[in-house]
C-alpha atoms as a PDB file:
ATOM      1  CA  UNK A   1      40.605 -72.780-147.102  1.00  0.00           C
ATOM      2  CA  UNK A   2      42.127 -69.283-146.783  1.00  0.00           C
ATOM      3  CA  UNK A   3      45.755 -68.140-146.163  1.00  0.00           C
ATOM      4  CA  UNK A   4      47.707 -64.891-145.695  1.00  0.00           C
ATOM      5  CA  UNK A   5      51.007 -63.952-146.971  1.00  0.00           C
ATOM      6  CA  UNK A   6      52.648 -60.479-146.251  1.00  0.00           C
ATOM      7  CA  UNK A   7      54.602 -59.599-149.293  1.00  0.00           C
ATOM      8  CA  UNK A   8      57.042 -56.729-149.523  1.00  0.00           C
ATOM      9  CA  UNK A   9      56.467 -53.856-151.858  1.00  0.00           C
ATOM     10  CA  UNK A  10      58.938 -51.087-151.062  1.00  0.00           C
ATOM     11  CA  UNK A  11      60.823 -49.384-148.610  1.00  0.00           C
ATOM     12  CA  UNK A  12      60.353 -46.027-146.148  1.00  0.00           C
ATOM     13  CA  UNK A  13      62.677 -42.856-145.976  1.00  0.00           C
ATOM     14  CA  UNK A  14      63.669 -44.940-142.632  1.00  0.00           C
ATOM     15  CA  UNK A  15      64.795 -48.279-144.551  1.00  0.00           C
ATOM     16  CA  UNK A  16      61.935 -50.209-143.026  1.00  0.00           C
ATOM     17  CA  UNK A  17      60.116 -52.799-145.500  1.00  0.00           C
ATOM     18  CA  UNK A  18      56.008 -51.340-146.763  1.00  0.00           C
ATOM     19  CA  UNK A  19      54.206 -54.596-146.394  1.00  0.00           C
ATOM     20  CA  UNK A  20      51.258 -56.041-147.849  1.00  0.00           C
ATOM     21  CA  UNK A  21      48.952 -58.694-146.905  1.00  0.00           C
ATOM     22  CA  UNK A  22      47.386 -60.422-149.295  1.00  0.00           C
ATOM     23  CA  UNK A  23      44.821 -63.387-148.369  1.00  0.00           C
ATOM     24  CA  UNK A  24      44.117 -66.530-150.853  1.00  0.00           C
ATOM     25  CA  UNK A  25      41.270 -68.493-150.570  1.00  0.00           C
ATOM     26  CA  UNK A  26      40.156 -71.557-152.446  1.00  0.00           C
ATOM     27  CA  UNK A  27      37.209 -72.966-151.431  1.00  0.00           C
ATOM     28  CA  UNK A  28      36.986 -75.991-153.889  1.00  0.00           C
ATOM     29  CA  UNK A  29      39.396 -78.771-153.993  1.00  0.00           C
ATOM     30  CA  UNK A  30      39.817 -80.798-157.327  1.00  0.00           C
ATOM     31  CA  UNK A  31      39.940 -84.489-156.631  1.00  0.00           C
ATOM     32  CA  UNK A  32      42.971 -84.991-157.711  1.00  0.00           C
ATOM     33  CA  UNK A  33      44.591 -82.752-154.740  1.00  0.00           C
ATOM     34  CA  UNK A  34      42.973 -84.990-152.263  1.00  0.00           C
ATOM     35  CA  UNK A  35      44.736 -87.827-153.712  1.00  0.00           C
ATOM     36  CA  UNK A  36      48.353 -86.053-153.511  1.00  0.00           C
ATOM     37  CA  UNK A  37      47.389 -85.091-149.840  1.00  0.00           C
ATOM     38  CA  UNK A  38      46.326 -88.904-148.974  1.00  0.00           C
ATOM     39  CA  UNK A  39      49.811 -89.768-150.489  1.00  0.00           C
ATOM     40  CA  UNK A  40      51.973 -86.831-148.761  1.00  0.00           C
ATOM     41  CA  UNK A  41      50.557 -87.217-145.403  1.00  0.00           C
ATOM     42  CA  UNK A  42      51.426 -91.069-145.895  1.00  0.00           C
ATOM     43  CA  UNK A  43      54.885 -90.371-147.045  1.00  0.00           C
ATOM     44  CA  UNK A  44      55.952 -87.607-145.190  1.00  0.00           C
ATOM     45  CA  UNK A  45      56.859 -87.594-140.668  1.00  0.00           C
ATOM     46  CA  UNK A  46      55.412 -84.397-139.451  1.00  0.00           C
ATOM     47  CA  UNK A  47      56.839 -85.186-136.344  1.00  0.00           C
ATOM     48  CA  UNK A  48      59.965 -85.307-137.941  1.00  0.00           C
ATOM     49  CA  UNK A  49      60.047 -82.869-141.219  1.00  0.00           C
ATOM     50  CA  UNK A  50      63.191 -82.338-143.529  1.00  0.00           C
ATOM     51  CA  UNK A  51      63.671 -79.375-145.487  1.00  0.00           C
ATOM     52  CA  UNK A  52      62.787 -81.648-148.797  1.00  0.00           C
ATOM     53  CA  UNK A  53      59.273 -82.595-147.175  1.00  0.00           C
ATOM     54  CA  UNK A  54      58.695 -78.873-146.151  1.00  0.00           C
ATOM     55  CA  UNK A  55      59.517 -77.774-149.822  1.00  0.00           C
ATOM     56  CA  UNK A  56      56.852 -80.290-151.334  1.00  0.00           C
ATOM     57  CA  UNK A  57      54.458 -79.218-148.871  1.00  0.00           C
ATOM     58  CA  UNK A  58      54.541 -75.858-150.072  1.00  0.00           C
ATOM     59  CA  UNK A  59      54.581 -76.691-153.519  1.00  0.00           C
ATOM     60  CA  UNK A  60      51.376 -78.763-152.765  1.00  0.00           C
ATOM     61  CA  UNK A  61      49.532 -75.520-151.128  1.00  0.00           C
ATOM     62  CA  UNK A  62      50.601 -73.405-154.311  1.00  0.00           C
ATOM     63  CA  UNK A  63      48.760 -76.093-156.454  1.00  0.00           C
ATOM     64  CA  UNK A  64      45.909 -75.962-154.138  1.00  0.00           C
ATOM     65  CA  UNK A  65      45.901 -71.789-154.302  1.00  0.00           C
ATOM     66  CA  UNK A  66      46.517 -72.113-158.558  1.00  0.00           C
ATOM     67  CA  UNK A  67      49.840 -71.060-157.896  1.00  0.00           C
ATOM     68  CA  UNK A  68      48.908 -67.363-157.266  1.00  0.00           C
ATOM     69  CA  UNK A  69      51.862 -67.396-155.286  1.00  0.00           C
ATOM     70  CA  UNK A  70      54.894 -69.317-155.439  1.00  0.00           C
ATOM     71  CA  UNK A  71      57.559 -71.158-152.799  1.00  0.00           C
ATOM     72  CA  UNK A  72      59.332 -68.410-152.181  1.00  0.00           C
ATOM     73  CA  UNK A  73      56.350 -65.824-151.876  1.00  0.00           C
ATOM     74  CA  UNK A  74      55.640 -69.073-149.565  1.00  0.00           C
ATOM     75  CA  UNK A  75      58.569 -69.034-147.776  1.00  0.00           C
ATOM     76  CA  UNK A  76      59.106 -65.079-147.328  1.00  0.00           C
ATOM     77  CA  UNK A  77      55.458 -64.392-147.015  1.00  0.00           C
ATOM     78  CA  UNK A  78      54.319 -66.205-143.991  1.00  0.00           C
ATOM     79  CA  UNK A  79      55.743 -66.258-140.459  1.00  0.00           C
ATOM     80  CA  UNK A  80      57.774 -68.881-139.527  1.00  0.00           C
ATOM     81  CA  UNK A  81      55.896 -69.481-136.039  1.00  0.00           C
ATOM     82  CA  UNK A  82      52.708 -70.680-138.426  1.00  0.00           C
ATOM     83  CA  UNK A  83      54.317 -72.246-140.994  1.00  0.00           C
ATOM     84  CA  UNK A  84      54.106 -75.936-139.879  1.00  0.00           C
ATOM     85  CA  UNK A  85      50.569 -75.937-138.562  1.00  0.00           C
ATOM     86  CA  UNK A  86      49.409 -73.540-141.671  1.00  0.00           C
ATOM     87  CA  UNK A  87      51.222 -76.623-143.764  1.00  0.00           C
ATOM     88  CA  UNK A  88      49.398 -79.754-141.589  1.00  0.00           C
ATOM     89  CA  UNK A  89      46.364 -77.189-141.395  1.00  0.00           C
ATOM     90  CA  UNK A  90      46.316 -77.412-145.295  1.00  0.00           C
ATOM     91  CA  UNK A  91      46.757 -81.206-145.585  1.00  0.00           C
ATOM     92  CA  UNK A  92      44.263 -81.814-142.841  1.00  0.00           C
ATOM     93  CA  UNK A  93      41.428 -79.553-144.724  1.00  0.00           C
ATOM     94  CA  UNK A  94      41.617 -81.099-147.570  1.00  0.00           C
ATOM     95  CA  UNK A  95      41.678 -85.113-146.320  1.00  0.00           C
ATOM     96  CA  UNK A  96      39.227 -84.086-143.536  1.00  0.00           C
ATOM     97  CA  UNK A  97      36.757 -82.221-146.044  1.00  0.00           C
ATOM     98  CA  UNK A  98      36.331 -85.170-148.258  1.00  0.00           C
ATOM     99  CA  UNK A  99      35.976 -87.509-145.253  1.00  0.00           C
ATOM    100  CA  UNK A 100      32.905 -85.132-143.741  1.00  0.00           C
ATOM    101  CA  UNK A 101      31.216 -85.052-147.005  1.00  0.00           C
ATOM    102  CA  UNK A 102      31.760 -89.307-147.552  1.00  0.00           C
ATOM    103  CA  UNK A 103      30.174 -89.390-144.323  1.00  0.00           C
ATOM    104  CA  UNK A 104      26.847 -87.852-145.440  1.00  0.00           C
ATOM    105  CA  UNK A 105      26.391 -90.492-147.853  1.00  0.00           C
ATOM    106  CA  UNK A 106      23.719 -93.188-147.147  1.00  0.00           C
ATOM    107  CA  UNK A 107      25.284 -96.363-145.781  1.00  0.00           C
ATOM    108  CA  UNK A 108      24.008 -99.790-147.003  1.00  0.00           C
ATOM    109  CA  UNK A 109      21.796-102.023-145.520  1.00  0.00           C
END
């Protein structure tokens, strides 16, 4: 799984923000994330999200990323046209992931 965040480091002699983009990746998933993300995308409408669901969704994706960036790096950092699929993207990787690797297991006869 891999995101990008554009964090602010200074300003120009014009006022304009000097951006950064910095992308995380974490490519293994700890069991005990893909029980939270059974349990959130049980609990929580994505047809309908609050602002509380939203905020525990991106505390979820800083677990997953070790917290190398926090909600409001989150929040400030990514572009608000991708932040709900980037959030169901997240949720869907992780339950989907585990589901594709279950399904390489032998069945029994």
């Amino acid at each position: 799984m891999e995101i990008q965040l554009e964090f602010v480091t200074g300003q120009n002699e014009d006022g304009e923000d000097i951006t950064i983009v910095k992308t995380f990746v974490n490519n293994k998933v700890k069991s005990r994330v893909l029980r939270e993300a059974v349990d959130l995308n049980s609990k929580i409408d994505f047809n309908d999200l609050k602002g509380t669901d939203m905020d525990t969704l991106v505390d979820f994706t800083c677990n997953i990323y070790k917290n190398k960036f926090n909600r409001d790096e989150f929040y400030d950092g990514l572009d608000a046209s991708k932040m709900i699929d980037t959030l169901t993207n997240i949720i869907e990787d992780v339950v989907n992931g585990a589901e594709n690797r279950l399904a390489t297991f032998p069945k029994e006869q």
